[in-house]
Protein backbone atom coordinates (compact mmCIF):
# COMPACT_ATOMS: atom_id res chain seq x y z
CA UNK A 1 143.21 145.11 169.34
CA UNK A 2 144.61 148.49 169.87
CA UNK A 3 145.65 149.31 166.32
CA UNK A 4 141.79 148.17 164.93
CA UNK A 5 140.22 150.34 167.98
CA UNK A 6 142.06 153.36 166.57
CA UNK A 7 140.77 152.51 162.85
CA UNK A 8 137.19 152.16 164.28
CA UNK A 9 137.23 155.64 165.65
CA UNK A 10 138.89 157.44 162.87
CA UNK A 11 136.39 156.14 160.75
CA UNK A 12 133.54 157.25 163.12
CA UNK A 13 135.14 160.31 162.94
CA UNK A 14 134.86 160.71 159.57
CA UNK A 15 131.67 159.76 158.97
CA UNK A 16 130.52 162.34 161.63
CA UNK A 17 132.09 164.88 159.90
CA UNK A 18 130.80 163.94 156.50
CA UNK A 19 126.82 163.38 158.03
CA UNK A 20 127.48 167.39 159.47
CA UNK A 21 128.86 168.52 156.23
CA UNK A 22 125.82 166.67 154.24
CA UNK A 23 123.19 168.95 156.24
CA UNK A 24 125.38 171.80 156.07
CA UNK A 25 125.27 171.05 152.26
CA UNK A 26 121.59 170.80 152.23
CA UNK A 27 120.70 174.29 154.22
CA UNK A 28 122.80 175.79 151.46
CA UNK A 29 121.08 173.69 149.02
CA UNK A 30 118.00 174.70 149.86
CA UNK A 31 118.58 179.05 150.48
CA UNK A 32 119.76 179.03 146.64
CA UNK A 33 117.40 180.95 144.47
CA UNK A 34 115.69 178.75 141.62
CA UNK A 35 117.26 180.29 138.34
CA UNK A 36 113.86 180.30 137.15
CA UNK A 37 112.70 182.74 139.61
CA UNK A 38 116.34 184.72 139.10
CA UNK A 39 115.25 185.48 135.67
CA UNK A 40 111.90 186.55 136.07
CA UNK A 41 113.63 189.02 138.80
CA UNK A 42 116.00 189.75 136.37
CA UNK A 43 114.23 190.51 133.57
CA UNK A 44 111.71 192.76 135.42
CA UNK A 45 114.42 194.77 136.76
CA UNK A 46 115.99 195.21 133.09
CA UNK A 47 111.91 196.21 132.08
CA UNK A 48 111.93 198.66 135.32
CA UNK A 49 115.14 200.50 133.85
CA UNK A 50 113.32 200.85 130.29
CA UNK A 51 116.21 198.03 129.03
CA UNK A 52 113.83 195.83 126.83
CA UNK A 53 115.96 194.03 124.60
CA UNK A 54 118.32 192.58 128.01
CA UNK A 55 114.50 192.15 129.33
CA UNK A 56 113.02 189.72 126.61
CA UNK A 57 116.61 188.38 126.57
CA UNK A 58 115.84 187.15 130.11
CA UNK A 59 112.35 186.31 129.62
CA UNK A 60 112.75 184.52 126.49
CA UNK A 61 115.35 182.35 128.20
CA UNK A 62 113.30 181.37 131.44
CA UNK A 63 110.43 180.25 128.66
CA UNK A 64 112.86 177.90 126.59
CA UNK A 65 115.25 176.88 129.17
CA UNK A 66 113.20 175.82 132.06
CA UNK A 67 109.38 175.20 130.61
CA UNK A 68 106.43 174.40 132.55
CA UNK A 69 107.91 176.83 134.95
CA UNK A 70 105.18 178.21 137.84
CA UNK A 71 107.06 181.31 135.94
CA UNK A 72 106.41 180.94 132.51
CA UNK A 73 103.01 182.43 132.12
CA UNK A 74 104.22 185.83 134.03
CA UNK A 75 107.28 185.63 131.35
CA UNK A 76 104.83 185.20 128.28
CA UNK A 77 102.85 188.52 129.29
CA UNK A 78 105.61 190.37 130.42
CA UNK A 79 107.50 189.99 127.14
CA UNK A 80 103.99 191.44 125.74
CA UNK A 81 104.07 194.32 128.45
CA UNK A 82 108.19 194.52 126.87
CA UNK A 83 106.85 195.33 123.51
CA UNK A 84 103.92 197.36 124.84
CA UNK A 85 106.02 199.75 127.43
CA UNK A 86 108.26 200.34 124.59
CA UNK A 87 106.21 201.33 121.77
CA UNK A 88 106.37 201.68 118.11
CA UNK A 89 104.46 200.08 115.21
CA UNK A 90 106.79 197.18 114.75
CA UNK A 91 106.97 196.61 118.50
CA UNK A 92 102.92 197.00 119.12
CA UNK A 93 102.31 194.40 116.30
CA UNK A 94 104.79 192.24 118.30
CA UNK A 95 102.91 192.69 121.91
CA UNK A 96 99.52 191.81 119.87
CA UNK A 97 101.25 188.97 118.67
CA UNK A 98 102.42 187.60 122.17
CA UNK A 99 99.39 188.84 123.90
CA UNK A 100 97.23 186.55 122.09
CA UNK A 101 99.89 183.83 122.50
CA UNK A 102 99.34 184.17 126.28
CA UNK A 103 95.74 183.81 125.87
CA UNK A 104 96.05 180.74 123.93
CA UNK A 105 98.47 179.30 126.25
CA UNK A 106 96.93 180.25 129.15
CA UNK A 107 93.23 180.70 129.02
CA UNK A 108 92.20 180.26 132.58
CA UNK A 109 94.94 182.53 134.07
CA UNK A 110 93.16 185.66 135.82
CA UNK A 111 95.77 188.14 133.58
CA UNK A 112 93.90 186.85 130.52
CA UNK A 113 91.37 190.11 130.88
CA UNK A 114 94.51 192.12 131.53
CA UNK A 115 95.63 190.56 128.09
CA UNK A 116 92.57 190.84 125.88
CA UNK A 117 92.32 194.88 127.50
CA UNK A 118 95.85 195.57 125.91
CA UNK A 119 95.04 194.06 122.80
CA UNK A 120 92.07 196.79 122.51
CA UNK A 121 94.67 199.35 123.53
CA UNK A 122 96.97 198.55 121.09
CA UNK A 123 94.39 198.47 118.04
CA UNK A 124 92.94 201.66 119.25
CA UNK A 125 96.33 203.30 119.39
CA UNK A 126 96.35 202.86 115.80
CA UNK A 127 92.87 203.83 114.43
CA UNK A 128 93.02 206.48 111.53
CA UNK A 129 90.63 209.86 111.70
CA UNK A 130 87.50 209.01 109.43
CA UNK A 131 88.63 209.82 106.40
CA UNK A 132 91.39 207.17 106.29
CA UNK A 133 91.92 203.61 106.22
CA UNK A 134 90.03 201.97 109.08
CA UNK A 135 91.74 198.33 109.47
CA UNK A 136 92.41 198.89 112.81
CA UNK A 137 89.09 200.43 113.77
CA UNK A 138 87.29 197.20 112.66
CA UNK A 139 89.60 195.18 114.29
CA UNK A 140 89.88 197.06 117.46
CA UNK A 141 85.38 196.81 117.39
CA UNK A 142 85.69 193.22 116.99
CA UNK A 143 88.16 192.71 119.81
CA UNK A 144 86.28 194.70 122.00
CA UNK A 145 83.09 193.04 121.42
CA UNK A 146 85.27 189.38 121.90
CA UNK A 147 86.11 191.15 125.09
CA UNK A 148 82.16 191.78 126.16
CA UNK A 149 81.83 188.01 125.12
CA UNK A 150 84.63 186.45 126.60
CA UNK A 151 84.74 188.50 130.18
CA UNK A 152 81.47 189.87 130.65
CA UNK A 153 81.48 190.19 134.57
CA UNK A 154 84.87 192.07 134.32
CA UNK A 155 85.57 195.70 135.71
CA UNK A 156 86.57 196.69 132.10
CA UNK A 157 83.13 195.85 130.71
CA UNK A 158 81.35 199.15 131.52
CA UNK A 159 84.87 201.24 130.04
CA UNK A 160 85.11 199.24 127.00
CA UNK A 161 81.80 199.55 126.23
CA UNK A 162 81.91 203.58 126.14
CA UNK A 163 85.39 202.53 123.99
CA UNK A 164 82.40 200.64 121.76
CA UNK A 165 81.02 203.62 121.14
CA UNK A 166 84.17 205.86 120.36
CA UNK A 167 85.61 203.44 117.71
CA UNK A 168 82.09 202.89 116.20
CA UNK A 169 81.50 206.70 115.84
CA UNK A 170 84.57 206.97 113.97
CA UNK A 171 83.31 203.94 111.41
CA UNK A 172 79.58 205.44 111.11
CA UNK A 173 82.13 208.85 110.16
CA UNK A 174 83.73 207.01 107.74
CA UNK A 175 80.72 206.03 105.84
CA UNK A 176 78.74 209.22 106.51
CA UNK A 177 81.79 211.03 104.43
CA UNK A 178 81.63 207.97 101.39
CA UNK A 179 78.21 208.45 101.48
CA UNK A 180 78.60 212.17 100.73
CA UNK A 181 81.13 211.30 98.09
CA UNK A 182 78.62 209.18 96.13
CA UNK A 183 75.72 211.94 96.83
CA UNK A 184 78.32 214.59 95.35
CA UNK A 185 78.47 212.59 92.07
CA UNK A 186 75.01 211.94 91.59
CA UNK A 187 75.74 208.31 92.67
CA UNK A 188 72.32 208.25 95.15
CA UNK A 189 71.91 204.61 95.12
CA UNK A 190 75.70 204.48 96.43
CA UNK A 191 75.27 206.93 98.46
CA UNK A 192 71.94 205.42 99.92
CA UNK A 193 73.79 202.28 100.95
CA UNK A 194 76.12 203.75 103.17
CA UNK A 195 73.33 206.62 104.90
CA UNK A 196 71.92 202.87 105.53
CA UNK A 197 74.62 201.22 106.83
CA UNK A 198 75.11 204.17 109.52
CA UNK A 199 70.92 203.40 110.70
CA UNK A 200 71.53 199.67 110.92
CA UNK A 201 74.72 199.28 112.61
CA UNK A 202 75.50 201.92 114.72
CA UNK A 203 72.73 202.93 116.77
CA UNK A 204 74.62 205.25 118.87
CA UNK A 205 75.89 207.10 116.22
CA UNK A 206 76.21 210.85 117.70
CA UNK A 207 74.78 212.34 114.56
CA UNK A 208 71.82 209.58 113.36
CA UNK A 209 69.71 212.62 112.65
CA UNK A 210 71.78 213.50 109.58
CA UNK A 211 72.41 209.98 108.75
CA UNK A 212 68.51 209.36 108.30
CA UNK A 213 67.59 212.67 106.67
CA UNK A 214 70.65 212.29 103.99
CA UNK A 215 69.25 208.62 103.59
CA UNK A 216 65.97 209.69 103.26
CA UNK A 217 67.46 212.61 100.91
CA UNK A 218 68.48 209.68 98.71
CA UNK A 219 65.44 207.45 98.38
CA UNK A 220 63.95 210.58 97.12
CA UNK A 221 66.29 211.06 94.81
CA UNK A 222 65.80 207.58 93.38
CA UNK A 223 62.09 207.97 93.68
CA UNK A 224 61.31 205.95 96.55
CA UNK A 225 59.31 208.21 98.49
CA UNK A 226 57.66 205.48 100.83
CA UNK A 227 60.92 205.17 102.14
CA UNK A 228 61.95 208.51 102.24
CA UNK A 229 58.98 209.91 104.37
CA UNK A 230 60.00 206.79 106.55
CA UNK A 231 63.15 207.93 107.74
CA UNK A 232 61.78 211.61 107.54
CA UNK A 233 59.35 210.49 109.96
CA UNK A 234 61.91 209.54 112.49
CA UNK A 235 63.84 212.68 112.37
CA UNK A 236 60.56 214.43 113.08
CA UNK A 237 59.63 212.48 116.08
CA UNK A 238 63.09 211.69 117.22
CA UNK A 239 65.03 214.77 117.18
CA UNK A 240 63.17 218.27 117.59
CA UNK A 241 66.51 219.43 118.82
CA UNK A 242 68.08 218.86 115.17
CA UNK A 243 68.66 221.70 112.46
CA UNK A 244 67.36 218.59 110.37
CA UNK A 245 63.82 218.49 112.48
CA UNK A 246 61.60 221.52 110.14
CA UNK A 247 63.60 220.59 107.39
CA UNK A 248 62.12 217.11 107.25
CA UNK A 249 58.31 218.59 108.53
CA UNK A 250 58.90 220.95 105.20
CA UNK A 251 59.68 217.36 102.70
CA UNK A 252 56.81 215.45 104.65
CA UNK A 253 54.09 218.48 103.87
CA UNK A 254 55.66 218.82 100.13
CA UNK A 255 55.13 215.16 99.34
CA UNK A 256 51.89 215.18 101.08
CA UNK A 257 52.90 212.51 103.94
CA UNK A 258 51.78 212.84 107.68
CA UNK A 259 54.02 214.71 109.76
CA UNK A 260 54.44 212.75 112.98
CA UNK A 261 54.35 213.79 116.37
CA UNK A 262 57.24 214.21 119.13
CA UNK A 263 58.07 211.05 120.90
CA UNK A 264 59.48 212.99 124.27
CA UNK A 265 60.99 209.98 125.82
CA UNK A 266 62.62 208.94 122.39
CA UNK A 267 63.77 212.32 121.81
CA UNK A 268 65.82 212.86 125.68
CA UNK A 269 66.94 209.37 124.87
CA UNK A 270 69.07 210.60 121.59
CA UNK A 271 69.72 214.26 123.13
CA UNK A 272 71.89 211.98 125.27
CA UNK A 273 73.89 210.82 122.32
CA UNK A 274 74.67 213.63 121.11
CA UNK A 275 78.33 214.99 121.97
CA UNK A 276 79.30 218.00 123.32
CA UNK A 277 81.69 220.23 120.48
CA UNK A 278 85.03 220.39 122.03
CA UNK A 279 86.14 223.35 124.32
CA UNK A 280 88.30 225.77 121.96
CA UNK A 281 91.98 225.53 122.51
CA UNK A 282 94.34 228.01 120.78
CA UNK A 283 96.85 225.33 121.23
CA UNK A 284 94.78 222.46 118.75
CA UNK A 285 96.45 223.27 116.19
CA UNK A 286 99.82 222.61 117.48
CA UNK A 287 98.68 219.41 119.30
CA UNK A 288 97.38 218.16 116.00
CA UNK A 289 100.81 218.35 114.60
CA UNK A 290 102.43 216.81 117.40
CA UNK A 291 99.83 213.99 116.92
CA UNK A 292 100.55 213.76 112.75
CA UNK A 293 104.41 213.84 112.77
CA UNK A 294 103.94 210.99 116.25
CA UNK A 295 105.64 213.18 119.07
CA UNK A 296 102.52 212.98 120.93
CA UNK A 297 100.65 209.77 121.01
CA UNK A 298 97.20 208.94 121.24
CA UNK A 299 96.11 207.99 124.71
CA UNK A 300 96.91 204.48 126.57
CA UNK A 301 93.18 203.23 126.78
CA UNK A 302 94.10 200.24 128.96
CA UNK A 303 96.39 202.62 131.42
CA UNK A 304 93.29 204.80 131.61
CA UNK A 305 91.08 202.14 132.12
CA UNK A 306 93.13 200.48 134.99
CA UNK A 307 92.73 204.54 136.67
CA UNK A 308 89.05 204.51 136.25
CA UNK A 309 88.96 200.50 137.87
CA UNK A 310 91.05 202.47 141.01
CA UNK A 311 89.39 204.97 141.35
CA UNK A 312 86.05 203.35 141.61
CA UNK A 313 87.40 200.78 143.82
CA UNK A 314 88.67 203.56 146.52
CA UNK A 315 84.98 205.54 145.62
CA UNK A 316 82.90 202.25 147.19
CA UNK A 317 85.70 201.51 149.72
CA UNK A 318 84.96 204.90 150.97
CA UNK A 319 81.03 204.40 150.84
CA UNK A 320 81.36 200.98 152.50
CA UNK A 321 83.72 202.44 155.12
CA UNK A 322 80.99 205.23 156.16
CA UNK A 323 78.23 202.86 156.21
CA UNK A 324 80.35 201.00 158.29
CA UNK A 325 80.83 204.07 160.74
CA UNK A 326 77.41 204.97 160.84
CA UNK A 327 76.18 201.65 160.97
CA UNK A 328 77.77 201.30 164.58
CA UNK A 329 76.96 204.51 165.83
CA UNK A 330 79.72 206.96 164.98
CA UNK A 331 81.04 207.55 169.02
CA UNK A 332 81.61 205.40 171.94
CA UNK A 333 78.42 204.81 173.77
CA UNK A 334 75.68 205.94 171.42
CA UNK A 335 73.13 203.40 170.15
CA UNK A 336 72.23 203.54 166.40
CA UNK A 337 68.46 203.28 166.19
CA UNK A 338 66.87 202.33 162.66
CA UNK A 339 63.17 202.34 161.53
CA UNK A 340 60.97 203.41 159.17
CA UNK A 341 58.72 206.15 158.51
CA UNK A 342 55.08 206.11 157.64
CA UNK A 343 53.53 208.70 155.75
CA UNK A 344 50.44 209.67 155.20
CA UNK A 345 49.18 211.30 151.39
CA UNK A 346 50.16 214.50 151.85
CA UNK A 347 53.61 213.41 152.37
CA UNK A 348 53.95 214.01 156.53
CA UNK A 349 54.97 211.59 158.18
CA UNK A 350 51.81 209.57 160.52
CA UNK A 351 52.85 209.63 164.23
CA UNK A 352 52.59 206.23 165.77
CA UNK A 353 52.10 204.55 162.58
CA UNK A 354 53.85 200.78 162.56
CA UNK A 355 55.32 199.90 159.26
CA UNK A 356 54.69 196.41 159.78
CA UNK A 357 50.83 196.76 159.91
CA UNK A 358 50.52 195.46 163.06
CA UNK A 359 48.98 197.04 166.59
CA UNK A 360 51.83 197.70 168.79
CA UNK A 361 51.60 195.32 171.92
CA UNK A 362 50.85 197.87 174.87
CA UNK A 363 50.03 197.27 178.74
CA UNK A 364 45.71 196.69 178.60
CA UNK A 365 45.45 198.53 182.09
CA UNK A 366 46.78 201.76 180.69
CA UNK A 367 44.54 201.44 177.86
CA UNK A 368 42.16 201.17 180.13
CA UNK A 369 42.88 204.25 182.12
CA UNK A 370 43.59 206.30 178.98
CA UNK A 371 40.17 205.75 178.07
CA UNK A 372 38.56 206.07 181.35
CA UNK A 373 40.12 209.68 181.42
CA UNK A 374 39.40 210.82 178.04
CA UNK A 375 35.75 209.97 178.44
CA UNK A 376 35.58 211.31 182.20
CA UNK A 377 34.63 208.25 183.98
CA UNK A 378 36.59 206.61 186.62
CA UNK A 379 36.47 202.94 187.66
CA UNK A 380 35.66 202.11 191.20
CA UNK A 381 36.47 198.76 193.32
CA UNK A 382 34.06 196.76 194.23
């Protein structure tokens, strides 16, 4: 019995010691680091020190190796932001490329916006002046205006929009200066086109004045004088600020058409379109260079955007914290007391006026005596 006793208890021994080395096992087990996560962390930190190639290196594997990862969307736009942070034609056409992938692959993830912003960055990075090839002006318009579609309650929709305006200015530039190549060979029903093309689809153009009197310049040209005194018309009534304004009065009398009258409203409406010339620098022409040979690069709209998001965040956390503060009073122990103010028609306020439009409730027996002692009388007991 002895020598089975002692076999018994080694072997409870044993198993003791393998049940405490299981758990130990497990607590280890479970303190490891997924190696999913350990390349995301990786690869950022490789991104943080400007080394992109190790970066993608890491992303890249993460996406292939372990997919469906709660990782794998971050990795998709971060080897975009890879490509982005590090610039270059080749490497901007590649963060397009896996910008839009993310999109696609992920179209309900809240980075999307971020996405579809950087995408409009990266197009508008590489718009031409106006007498170049505009590819990437068109495209960066129609990406915007996807944008305005696609994420219309976003904090980027107010910025892009003014972005709208910049890249369409440069395309209503682009055919204003076509339009004066035509018009410089005699080629008025050319040149007509794009004068027209300017009205119809760009209606904040900065400089629609000259757009409709060189339009209008051309119908006469190709005797159509119905249309001329048209556009004429709306230089007249539109812009009385323009050099273009008595020059148009002086083609309306001369063809014997009505001159029209100012529309004010219309008028202040596309005084505020028009931009202000840029300050003189002694300096331009140096940062024009830097600009043409690419040591100084055009500005990073979506990095500028993201600032003006910030900044208008802090603005109304600021508001919202005063109202706050004055809402309960400012110090310790004061009461905040709200109403409103009645006035009268010349402006003053009325004294004991109730906004509601109702008579205050008041205490009959001092009405009473109020009365009694404005008319003299006094009331007696019986």
């Amino acid at each position: 019995m002895r020598p089975i006793s002692k076999h018994v208890f080694l072997v409870l021994i044993l198993a003791g010691l393998s049940g405490c080395g299981g758990q130990k096992g497990a607590k280890l087990q479970t303190s490891v680091v997924p190696p999913d996560k350990t390349l995301f962390q990786n690869g950022n930190e490789y991104l943080e020190k400007s080394q992109f190639i190790k970066a993608r290196l890491a992303y890249q594997t993460l996406i292939r190796t372990y997919p469906g990862s709660d990782l794998e969307s971050e990795a998709y736009l971060a080897m975009g932001d890879s490509y982005y942070r590090e610039g270059g034609t080749e490497n901007l056409l590649m963060a397009e490329d896996q910008y839009r992938n993310f999109i696609i692959f992920f179209p309900t993830h809240p980075k999307t916006v971020d996405a579809q912003m950087k995408i409009v960055s990266i197009l508008m990075r590489q718009m031409h002046d106006p007498d170049r090839d505009q590819s990437y002006t068109r495209r960066a318009e129609a990406e915007i205006q996807k944008m305005i579609t696609l994420f219309p309650d976003s904090d980027y929709i107010p910025i892009v929009k003014g972005y709208l305006d910049d890249v369409q200015d440069i395309l209503a530039r682009h055919h204003m200066g076509v339009g004066d190549f035509y018009a410089g060979r005699n080629n008025y029903f050319g040149a007509a086109s794009r004068y027209k093309e300017v009205a119809d689809s760009f209606p904040h153009f900065s400089e629609m004045d000259e757009a409709y009197f060189k339009y209008a310049e051309s119908m006469q040209r190709t005797e159509n004088t119905d249309e001329a005194a048209k556009y004429l018309g709306r230089v007249v009534a539109g812009y009385p600020f323009s050099k273009y304004s008595e020059l148009a009065k002086a083609e309306l009398q001369k063809m014997g058409k009505p001159v029209p009258e100012v529309d004010t409203q219309l008028a202040a409406q596309n005084q505020a379109l028009v931009k202000a010339p840029a300050p003189f620098s002694p300096l331009k022409p140096l940062i024009d260079f830097a600009e043409a040979i690419g040591f100084k690069g055009p500005p990073d709209r979506y990095a500028e955007a993201r600032r003006i998001i910030e900044a208008n965040r802090a603005e109304a956390a600021a508001a919202a914290a005063a109202l706050k503060a004055g809402q309960a009073g400012g110090k310790p122990g004061e009461i905040l007391i709200t109403g409103t103010i009645e006035r009268g028609p010349d402006g003053k306020p009325v004294a004991g006026a109730n906004p509601k439009g109702t008579p205050p409730a008041t205490d009959k027996k001092d009405d009473k005596k109020q009365d009694d002692k404005n008319t003299g009388t006094t009331t007696k007991k019986k």
